[in-house]
N, C-alpha and C. Protein backbone atom coordinates (compact mmCIF):
# COMPACT_ATOMS: atom_id res chain seq x y z
N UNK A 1 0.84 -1.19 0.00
CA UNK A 1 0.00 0.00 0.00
C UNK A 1 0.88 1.24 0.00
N UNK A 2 1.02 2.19 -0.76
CA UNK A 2 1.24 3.31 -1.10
C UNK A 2 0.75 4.12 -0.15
N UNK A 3 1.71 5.28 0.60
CA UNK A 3 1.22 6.38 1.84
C UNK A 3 1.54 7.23 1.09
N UNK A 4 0.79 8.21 2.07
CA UNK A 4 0.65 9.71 1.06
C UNK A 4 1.60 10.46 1.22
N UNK A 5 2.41 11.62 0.67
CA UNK A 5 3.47 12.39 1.32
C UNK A 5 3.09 13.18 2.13
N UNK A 6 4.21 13.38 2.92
CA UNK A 6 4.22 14.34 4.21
C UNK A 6 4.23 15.96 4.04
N UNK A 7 3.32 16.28 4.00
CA UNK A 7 3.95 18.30 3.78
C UNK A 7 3.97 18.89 5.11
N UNK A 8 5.02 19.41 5.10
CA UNK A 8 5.06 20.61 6.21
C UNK A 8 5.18 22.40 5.92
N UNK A 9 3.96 22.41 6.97
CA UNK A 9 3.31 24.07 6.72
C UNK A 9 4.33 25.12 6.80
N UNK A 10 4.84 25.77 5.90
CA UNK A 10 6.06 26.50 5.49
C UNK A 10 5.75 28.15 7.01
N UNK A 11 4.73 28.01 7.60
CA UNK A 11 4.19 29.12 8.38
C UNK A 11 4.40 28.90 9.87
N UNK A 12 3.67 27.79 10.76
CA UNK A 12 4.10 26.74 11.75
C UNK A 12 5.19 25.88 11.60
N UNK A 13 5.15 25.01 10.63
CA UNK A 13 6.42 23.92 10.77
C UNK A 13 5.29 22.63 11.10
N UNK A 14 4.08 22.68 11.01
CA UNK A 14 3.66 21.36 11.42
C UNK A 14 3.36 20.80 10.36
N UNK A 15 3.38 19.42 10.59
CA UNK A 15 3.53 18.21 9.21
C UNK A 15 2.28 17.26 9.48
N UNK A 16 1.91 16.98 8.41
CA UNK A 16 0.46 16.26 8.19
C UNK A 16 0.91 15.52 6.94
N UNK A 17 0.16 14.55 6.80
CA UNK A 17 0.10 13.76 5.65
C UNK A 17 -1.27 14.45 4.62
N UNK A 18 -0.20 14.05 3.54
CA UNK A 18 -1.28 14.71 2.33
C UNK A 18 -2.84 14.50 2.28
N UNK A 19 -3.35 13.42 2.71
CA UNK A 19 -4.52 12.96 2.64
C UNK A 19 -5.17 13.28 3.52
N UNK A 20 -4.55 13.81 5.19
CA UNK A 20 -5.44 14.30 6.39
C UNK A 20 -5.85 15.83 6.11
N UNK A 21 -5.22 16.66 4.94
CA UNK A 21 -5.76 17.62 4.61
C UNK A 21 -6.74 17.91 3.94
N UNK A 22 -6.70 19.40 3.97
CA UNK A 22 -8.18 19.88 3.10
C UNK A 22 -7.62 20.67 2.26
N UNK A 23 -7.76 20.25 0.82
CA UNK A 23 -7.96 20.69 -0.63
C UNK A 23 -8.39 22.37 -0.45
N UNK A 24 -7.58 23.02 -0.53
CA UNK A 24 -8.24 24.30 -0.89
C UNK A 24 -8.79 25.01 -2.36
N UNK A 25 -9.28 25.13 -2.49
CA UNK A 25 -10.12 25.84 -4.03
C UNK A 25 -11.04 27.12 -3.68
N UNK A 26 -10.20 28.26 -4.70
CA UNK A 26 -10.67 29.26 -4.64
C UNK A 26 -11.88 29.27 -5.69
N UNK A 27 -12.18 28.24 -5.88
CA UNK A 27 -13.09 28.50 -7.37
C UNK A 27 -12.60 29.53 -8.35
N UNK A 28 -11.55 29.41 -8.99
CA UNK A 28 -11.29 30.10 -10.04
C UNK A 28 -12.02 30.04 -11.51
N UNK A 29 -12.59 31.30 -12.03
CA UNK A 29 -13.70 30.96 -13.20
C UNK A 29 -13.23 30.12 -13.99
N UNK A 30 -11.76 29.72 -14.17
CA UNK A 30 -10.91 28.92 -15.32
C UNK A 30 -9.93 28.29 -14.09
N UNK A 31 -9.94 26.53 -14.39
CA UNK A 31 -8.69 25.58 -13.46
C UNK A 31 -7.25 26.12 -13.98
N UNK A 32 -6.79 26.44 -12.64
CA UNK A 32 -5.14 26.35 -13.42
C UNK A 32 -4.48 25.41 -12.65
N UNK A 33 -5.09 24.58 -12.42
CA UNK A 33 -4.37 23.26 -11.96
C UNK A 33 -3.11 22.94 -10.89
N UNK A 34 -3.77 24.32 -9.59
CA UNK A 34 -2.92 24.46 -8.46
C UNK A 34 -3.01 23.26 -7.69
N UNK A 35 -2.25 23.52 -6.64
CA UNK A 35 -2.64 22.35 -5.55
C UNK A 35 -2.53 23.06 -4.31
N UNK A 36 -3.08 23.41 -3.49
CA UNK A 36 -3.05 24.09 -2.48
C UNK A 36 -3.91 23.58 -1.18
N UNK A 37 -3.35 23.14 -0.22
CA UNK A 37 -4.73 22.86 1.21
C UNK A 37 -4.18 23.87 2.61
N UNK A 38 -5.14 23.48 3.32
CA UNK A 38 -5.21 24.98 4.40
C UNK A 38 -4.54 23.66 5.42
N UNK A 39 -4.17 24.71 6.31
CA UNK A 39 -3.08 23.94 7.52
C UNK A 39 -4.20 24.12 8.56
N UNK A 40 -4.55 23.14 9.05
CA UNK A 40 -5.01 23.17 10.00
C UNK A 40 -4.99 23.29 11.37
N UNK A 41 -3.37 23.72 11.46
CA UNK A 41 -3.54 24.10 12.82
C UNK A 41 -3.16 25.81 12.71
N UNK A 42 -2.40 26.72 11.57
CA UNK A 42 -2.78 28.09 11.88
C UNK A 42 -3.56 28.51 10.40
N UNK A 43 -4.18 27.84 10.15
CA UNK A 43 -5.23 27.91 8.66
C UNK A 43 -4.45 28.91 7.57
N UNK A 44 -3.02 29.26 7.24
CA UNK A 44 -2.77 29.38 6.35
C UNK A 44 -2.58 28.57 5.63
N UNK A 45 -2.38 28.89 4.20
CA UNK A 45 -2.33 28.09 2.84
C UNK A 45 -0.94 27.19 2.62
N UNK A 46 -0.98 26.37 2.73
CA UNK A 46 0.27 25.28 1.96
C UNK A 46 0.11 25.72 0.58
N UNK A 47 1.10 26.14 -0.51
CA UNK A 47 1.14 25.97 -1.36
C UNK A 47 2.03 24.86 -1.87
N UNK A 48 1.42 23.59 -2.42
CA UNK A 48 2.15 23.09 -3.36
C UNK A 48 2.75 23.07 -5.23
N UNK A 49 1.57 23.27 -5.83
CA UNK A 49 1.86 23.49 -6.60
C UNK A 49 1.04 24.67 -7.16
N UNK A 50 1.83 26.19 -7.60
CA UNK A 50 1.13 27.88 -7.20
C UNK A 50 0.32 27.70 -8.38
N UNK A 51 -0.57 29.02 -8.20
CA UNK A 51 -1.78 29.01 -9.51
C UNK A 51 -0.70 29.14 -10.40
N UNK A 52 -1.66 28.62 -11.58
CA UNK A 52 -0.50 29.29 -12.84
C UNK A 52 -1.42 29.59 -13.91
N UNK A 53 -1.30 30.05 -14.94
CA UNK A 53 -2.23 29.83 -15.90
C UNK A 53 -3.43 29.10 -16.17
N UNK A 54 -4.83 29.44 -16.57
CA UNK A 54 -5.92 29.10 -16.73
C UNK A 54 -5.33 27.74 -17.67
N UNK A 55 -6.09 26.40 -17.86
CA UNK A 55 -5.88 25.26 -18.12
C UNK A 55 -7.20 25.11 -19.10
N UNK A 56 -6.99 25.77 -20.57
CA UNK A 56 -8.14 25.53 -21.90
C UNK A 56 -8.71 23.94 -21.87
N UNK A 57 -9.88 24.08 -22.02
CA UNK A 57 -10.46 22.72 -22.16
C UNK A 57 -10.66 21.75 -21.00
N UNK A 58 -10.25 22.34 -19.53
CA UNK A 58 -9.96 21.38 -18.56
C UNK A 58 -11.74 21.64 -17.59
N UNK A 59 -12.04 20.65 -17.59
CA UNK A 59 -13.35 19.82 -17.28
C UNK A 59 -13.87 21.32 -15.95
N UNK A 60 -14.68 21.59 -15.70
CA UNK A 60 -15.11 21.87 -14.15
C UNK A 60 -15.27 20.94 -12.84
N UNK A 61 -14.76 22.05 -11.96
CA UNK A 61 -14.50 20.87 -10.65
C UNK A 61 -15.80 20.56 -10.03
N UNK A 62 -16.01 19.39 -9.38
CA UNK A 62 -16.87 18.92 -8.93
C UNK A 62 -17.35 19.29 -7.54
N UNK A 63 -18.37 19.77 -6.58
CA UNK A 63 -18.24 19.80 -5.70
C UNK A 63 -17.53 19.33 -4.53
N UNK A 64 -17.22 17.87 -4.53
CA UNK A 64 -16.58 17.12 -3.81
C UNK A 64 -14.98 17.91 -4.00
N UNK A 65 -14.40 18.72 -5.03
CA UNK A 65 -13.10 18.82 -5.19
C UNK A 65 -12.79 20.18 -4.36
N UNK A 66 -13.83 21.08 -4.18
CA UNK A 66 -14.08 22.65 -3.69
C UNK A 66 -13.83 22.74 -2.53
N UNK A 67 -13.65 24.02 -1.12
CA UNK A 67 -13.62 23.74 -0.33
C UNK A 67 -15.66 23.72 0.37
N UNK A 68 -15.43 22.86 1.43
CA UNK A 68 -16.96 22.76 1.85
C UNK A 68 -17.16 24.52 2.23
N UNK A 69 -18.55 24.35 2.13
CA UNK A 69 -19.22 25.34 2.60
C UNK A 69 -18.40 27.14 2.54
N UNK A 70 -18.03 27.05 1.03
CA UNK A 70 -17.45 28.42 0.80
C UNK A 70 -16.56 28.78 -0.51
């Protein structure tokens, strides 16, 4: 079985595994195919991989992919 990688919050220093986080999505009108989740213990942003350019032709995200309730 394959584990998820470890990120640590460049703000605190605390480390979580990729999968105990939460996906952040700004709903951008166009995907640019960031990767970003909120740290949960001082709720700034992990950036992994930064916005970049709008992504032509790339599908809309699904609710399940957004952050809840916002």
């Amino acid at each position: 079985m394959k584990t998820a990688p470890v990120l640590e919050c460049p703000h605190c220093h605390s480390r979580f595994s990729k999968d105990d986080l939460e996906k952040y999505c700004s709903n951008c009108f166009s995907c640019t195919g960031c990767e970003i989740y909120e740290c949960p213990t001082c709720r700034k942003l992990i950036e992994v991989r930064p916005v970049g350019k709008p992504m032509r032709g790339r599908p809309a995200l699904d609710d399940d992919a957004g952050r809840a309730g916002g």
